[in-house]
Structure formats: structure tokens, C-alpha cells
Protein backbone atom coordinates (compact mmCIF):
# COMPACT_ATOMS: atom_id res chain seq x y z
CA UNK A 1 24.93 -13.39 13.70
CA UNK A 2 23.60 -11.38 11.05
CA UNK A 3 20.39 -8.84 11.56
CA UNK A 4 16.97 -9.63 10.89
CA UNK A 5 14.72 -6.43 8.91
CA UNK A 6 11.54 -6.16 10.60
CA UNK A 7 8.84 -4.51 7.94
CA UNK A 8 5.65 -3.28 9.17
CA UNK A 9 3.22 -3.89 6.55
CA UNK A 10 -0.34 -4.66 8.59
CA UNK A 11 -1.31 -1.32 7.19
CA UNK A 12 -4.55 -0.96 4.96
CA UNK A 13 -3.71 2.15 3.18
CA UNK A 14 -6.31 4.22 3.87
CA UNK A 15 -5.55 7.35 2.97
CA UNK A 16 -3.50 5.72 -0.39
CA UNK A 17 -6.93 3.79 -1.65
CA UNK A 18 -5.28 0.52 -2.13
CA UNK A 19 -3.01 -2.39 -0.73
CA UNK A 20 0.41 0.18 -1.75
CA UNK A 21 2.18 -2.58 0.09
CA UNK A 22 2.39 -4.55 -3.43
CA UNK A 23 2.10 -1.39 -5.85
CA UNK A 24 4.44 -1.89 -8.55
CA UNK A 25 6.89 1.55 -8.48
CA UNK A 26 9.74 0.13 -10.29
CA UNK A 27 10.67 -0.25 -13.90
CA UNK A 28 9.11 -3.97 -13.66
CA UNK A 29 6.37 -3.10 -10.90
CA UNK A 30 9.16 -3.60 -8.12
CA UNK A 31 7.36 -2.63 -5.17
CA UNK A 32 8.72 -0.59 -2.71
CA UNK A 33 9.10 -3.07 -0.19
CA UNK A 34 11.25 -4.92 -2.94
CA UNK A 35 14.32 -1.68 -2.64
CA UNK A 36 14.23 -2.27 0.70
CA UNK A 37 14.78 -5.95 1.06
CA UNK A 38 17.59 -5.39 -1.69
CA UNK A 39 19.53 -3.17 0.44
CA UNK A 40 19.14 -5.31 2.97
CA UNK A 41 20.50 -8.03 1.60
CA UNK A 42 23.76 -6.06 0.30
CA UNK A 43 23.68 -4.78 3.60
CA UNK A 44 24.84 -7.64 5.49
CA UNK A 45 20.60 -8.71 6.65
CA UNK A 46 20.04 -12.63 7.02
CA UNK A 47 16.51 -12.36 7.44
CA UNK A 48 13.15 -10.30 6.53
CA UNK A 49 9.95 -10.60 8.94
CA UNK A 50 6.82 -9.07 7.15
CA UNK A 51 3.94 -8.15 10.02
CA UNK A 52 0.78 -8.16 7.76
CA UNK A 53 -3.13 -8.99 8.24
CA UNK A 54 -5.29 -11.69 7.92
CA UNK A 55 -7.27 -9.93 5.31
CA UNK A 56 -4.75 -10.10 2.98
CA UNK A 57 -1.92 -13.08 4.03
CA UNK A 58 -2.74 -15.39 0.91
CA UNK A 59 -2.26 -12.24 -1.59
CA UNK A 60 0.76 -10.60 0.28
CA UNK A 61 2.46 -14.23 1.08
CA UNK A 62 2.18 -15.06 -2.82
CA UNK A 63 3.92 -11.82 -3.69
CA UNK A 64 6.49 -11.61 -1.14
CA UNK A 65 7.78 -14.71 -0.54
CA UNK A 66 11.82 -16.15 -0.61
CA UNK A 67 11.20 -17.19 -4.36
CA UNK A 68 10.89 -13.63 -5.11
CA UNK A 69 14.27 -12.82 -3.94
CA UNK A 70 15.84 -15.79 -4.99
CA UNK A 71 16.56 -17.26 -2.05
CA UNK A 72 19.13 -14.98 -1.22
CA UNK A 73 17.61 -13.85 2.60
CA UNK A 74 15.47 -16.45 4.53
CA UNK A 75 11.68 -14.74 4.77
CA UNK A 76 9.37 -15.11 8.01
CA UNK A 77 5.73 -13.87 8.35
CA UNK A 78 3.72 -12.53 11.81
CA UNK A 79 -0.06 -11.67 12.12
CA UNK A 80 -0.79 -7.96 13.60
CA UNK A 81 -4.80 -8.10 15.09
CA UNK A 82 -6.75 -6.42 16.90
CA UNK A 83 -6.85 -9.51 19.32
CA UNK A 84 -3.55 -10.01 19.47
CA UNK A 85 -3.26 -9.10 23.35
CA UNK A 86 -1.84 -10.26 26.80
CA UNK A 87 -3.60 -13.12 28.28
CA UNK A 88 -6.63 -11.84 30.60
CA UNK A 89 -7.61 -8.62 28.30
CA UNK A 90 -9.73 -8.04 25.48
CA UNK A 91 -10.65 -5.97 23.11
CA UNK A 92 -12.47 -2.58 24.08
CA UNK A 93 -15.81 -2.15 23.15
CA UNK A 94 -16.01 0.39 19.78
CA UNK A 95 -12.23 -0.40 19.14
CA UNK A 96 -11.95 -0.75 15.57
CA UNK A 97 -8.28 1.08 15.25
CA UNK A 98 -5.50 -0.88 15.06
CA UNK A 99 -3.09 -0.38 18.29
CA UNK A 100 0.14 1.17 16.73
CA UNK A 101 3.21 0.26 15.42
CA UNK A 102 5.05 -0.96 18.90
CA UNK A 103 2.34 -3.48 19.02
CA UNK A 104 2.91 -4.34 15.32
CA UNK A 105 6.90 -4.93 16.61
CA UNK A 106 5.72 -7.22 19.49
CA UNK A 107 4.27 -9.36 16.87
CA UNK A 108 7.35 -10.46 15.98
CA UNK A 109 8.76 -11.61 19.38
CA UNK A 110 8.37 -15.40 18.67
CA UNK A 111 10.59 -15.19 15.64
CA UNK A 112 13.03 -12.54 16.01
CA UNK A 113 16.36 -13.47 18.58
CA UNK A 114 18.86 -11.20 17.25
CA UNK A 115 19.12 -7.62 16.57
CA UNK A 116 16.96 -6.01 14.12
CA UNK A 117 15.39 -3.09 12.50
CA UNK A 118 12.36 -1.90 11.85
CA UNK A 119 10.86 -0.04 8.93
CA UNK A 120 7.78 0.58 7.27
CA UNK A 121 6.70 -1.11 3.60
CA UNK A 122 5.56 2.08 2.13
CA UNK A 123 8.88 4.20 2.72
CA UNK A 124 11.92 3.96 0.43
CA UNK A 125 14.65 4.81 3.39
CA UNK A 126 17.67 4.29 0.67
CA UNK A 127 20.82 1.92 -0.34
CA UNK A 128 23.08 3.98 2.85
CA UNK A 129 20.53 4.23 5.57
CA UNK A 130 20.11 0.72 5.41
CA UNK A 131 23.82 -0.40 5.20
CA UNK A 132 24.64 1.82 8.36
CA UNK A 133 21.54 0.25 10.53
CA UNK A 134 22.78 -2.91 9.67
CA UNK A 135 26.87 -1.98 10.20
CA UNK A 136 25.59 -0.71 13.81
CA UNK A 137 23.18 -3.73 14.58
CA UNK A 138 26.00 -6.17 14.37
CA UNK A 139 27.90 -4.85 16.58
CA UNK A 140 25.08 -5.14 19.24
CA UNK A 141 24.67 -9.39 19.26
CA UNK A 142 23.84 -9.99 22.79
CA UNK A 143 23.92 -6.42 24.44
CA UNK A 144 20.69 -4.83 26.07
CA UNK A 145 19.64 -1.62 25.42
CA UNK A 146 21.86 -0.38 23.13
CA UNK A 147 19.35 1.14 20.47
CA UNK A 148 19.54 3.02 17.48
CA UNK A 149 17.58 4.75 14.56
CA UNK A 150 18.09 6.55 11.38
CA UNK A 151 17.05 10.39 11.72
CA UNK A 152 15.87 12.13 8.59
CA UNK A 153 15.59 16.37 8.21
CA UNK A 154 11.77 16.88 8.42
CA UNK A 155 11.95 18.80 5.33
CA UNK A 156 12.93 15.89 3.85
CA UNK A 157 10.39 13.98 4.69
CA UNK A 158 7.35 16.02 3.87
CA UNK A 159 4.21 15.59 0.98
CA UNK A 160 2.97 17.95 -1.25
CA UNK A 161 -0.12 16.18 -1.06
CA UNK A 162 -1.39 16.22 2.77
CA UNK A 163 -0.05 15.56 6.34
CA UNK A 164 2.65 13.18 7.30
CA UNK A 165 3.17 12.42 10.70
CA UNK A 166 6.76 11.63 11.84
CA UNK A 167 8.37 11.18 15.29
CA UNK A 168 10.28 14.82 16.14
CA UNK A 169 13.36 14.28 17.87
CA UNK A 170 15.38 15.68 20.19
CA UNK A 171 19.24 15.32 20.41
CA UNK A 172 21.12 14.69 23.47
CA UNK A 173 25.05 13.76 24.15
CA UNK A 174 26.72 12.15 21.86
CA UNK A 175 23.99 12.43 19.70
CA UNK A 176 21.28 9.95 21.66
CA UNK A 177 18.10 10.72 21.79
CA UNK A 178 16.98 12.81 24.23
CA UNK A 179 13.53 12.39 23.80
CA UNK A 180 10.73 12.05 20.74
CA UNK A 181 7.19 12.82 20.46
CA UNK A 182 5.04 11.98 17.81
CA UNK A 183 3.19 14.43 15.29
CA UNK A 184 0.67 12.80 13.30
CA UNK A 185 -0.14 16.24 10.87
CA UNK A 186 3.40 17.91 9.60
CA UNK A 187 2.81 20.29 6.67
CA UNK A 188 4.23 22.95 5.17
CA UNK A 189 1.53 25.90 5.33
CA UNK A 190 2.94 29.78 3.58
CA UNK A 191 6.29 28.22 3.28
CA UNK A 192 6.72 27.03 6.61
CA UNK A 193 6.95 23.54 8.10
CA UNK A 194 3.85 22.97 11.13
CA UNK A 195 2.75 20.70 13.25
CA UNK A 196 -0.84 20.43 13.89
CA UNK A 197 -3.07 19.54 16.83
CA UNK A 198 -6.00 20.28 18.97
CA UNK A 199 -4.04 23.04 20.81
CA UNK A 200 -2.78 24.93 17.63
CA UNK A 201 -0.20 25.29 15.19
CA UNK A 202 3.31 25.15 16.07
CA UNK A 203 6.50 25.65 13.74
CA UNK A 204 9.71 23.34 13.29
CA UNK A 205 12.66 24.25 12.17
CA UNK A 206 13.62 22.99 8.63
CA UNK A 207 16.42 20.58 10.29
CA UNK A 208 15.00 18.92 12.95
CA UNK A 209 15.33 15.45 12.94
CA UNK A 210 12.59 13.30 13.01
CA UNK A 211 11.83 9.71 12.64
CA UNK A 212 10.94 7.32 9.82
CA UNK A 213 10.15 4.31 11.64
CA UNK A 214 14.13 2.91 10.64
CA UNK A 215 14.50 1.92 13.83
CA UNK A 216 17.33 -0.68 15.30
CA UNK A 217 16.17 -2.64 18.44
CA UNK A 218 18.10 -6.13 20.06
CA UNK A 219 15.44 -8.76 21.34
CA UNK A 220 15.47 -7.27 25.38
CA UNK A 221 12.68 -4.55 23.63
CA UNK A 222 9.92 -6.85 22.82
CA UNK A 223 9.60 -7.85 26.60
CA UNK A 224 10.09 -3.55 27.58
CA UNK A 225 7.22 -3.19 24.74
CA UNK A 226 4.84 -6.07 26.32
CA UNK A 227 4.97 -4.85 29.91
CA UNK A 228 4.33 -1.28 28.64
CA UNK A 229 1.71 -2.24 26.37
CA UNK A 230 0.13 -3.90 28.92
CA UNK A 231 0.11 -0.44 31.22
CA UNK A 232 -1.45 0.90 28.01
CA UNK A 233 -4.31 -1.28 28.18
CA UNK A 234 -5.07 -0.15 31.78
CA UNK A 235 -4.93 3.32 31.13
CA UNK A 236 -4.89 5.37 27.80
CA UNK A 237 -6.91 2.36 26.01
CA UNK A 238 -10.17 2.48 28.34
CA UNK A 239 -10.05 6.44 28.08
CA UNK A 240 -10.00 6.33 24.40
CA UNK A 241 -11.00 3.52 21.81
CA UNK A 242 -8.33 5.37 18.99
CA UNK A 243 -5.72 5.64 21.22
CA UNK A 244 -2.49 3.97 19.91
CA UNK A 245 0.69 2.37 21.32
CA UNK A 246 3.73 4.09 18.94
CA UNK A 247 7.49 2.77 18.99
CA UNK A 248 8.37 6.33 20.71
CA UNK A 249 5.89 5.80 23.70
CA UNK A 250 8.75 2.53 24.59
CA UNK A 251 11.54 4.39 23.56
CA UNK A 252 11.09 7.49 25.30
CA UNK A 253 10.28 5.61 28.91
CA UNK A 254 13.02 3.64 28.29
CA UNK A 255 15.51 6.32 27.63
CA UNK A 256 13.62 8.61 30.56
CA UNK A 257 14.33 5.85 33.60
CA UNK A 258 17.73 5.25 32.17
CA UNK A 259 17.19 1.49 30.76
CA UNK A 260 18.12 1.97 27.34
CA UNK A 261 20.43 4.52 24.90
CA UNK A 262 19.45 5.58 21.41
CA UNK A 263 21.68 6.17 18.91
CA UNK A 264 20.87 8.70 16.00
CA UNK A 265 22.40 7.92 13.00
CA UNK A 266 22.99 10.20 10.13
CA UNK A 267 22.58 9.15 6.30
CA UNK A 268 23.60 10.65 2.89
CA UNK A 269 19.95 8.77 1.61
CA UNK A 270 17.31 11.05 0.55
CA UNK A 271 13.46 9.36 1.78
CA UNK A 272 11.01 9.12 -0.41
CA UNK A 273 7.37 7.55 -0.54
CA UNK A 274 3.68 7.38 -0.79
CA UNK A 275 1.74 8.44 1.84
CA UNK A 276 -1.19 9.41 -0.58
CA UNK A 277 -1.66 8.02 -3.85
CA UNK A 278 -1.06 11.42 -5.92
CA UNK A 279 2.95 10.64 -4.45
CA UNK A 280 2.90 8.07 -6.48
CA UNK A 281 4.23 9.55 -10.01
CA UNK A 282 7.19 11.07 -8.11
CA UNK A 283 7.91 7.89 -6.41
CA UNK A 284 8.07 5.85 -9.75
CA UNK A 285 10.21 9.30 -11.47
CA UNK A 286 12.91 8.79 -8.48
CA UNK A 287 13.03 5.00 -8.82
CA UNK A 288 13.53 5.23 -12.59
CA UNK A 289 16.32 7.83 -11.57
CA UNK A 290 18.28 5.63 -9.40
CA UNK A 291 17.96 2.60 -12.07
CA UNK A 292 19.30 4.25 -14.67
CA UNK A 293 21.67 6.31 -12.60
CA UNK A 294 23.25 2.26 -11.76
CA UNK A 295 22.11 2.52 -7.84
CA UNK A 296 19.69 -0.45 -8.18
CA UNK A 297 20.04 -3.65 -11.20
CA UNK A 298 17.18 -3.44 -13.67
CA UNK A 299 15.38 -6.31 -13.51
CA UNK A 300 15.41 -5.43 -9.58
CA UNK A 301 15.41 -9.89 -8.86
């Protein structure tokens, strides 16, 4: 059974200005999303699930459908909403924040029954991170709890142009994941990588690993992620209307009370991508690299 590639793509891009899901990056406005799917494909994938938004199905449908990649992986689409929620709640009054992007993975539940990973639309992980998730995912058809993700060097991962926020790991045995806490401002400040919140500023070592969102999951975690959303709803959600439900909130109870094992896989890709819309121009100079260097065909489809 081959692996499905979730892609989270119910974002708005706020803080890029536009819908970057569909921003043409590539030689012939491949978007992002497009390297992705391609290394997917060579990477042994049978299917791509796209979680988008209401607002903008008929545009994002039209542009990303199986025609586009000629029919060569079998394309699904789920609906991320605010409403989307467990029979008997609703939404909180002043929520307008979307919940976070475990809740964008339980989308996907209805449609998803074999292992699969998870990444975002507006990150270009690279041709090898992809093809080891999808080596280790099928090895893991009809085992629980056997997880795994992709762990980038933070300094890797930064923007010259504003915060990032990332999910800072810690390694265990065997290299598992011990545990992983997400930082929603990472910058470098006099030459030094921080992490920024209400408390203060606090440093992190150039190498430590840290997550970005290439996660591999079998189907037992969308039932873990509804019974601990649902805890969310009766606690952290009525305290605050912006609080949100990440992938390392699951993972890190589920590793804590022994239910599930991580994995953390090392890559030889670099990540790239565009958090803010001045990223851009480097984006398209690194995608013109790899094209000409032979990594990716030009056209892309």
C-alpha cells in the first residue's frame, strides 16, 4: 500500500499578502506545492490530500487538480473550518482564529486509511526528505504508533525577513523524540538564533533540530488527535479565543504516556520557503538553481 501526502494548505497567508499557495516560483510559475507533489510521486506516494478553505476551493481545485500532474498520483480534497468540530460543541464566541494544524490533519480522517505525511504548501522540504518519509512510511502499513518526522537544523530554517516559528525538538534514544514545544517567533537577533515570548528571550543553539511540519503519521492518530482535541475544547479553548491545537500538542502526550514513538529522520535537503513575501526572490533564485542544476525537469508537468 503506497503512502498518501497530506498538504496543509487552509492557510490565508497573512503575513505573505496573497493566496502563496498558487504563487508561481518556478521557471513556468510551478508553485511550490507543485516540487512537492513531484517528489512525491518519485518517491513511491499514491495519493495527495490538499486541506484548503471554502473561500477559495473553486480557485485552488482548478489549479491543483490530477490533470495538472498528469494523472500520475490520484488527488483528494478536505475542508478545514472553523465549524468543523465534535458533535455537541460550537464555536466560541470572538473565535475568529483558525484552530491549528492538528485540527487541519483531522480533516482528513474520512479519506486517509494508510500511512501518510504531512507537510505544509508553502515549504519546499526537498527531492531526499521526501523520498526517506515515504521509504519509512511503507514500512509502517498496519502498525500503531510508530511515527516519524523529518528534523531540520534551526539555522536552516530561519528568514531574513521576520519570525518563523518551528517546533524545537528534543532527542531521545535512538534518536525519538523526546519531546517538542512549539516557538512561534525564532530570529536571529546580533548574530544569534532566539526564541521569543512573553517571558523573554531565550537562545538555541545553531543545531537544534526543529520541525517543519514533514511529519509521518499511520491512520490510529486521527482518532488520538479527535479525543485530544476534544479535551482542548474544554479547557485551553474557553480560556482563550486564539488558542490553537498544534501537531506537537498530540505528539508530545502521546510520546509522554508511552502510546506512540517518533522517529527523527535526518536529510541531506536544504528547506527553503516563503514565510513573508520579500522570501520570495530567493525562493524563485534556488528553484532556478535546482532546474538547471538537473534536480527537477523543466517544464516541471
Amino acid at each position: 500500500m503506497k503512502p498518501t501526502l497530506l498538504v496543509l494548505a487552509a492557510g490565508m497567508g497573512s503575513r505573505y499578502g496573497s493566496l502563496k499557495q498558487m504563487d508561481g516560483i518556478g521557471p513556468n510559475k510551478e508553485a511550490i506545492i507543485d516540487y512537492t507533489v513531484f517528489d512525491a510521486i518519485r518517491g513511491g506516494f499514491g495519493k495527495v490530500v490538499f486541506v484548503i478553505r471554502g473561500a477559495f476551493e473553486q480557485q485552488f481545485k482548478e489549479f491543483f487538480n490530477a490533470e495538472r500532474f498528469k494523472g500520475q498520483i490520484e488527488v483528494d480534497y478536505v475542508m478545514q473550518e472553523l465549524d468543523k468540530l465534535p458533535e455537541g460543541y460550537s464555536i466560541p464566541e470572538g473565535r475568529e482564529k483558525p484552530w491549528g494544524t492538528a485540527h487541519a490533519v483531522m480533516m482528513a480522517a474520512p479519506v486517509i486509511k494508510e500511512p501518510f505525511a504531512v507537510v505544509n504548501a508553502d515549504d519546499f522540504y526537498g527531492q531526499n526528505a521526501i523520498e526517506v518519509m515515504g521509504e519509512y512510511l511503507t514500512k509502517l502499513a498496519g502498525k500503531k504508533g510508530q511515527y516519524t518526522m523529518v528534523g531540520y537544523e534551526v539555522s536552516k530554517t530561519l528568514s531574513e525577513n521576520g519570525t518563523v516559528s518551528r517546533g524545537v525538538c528534543e532527542l531521545g534514544r535512538c534518536s525519538n523524540l523526546a519531546g517538542m514545544v512549539e516557538r512561534t517567533k525564532i530570529e536571529r537577533q546580533n548574530g544569534k538564533i532566539v526564541y521569543i515570548e512573553d517571558s523573554g528571550v531565550t537562545p538555541l543553539d545553531e543545531n537544534t533540530p526543529v520541525s517543519m511540519n514533514l511529519f509521518g503519521f499511520t491512520p490510529d492518530f486521527f482518532q488520538y488527535s479527535e479525543d485530544m482535541f476534544k479535551a482542548f475544547l474544554d479547557s485551553d479553548a474557553k480560556t482563550n479565543i486564539k488558542a490553537e491545537f498544534f501537531i506537537p500538542l498530540v505528539v508530545n502526550k502521546l510520546i509522554n504516556d508511552g502510546t506512540a514513538k517518533m522517529k527523527v529522520l535526518k536529510t541531506t535537503s536544504d528547506w527553503f520557503g516563503v514565510t513573508y513575501i520579500e522570501d520570495r526572490p530567493a525562493t524563485v533564485e534556488r528553484v532556478a538553481k535546482l532546474t538547471s542544476d538537473g534536480v527537477y525537469p523543466n517544464p516541471l508537468w
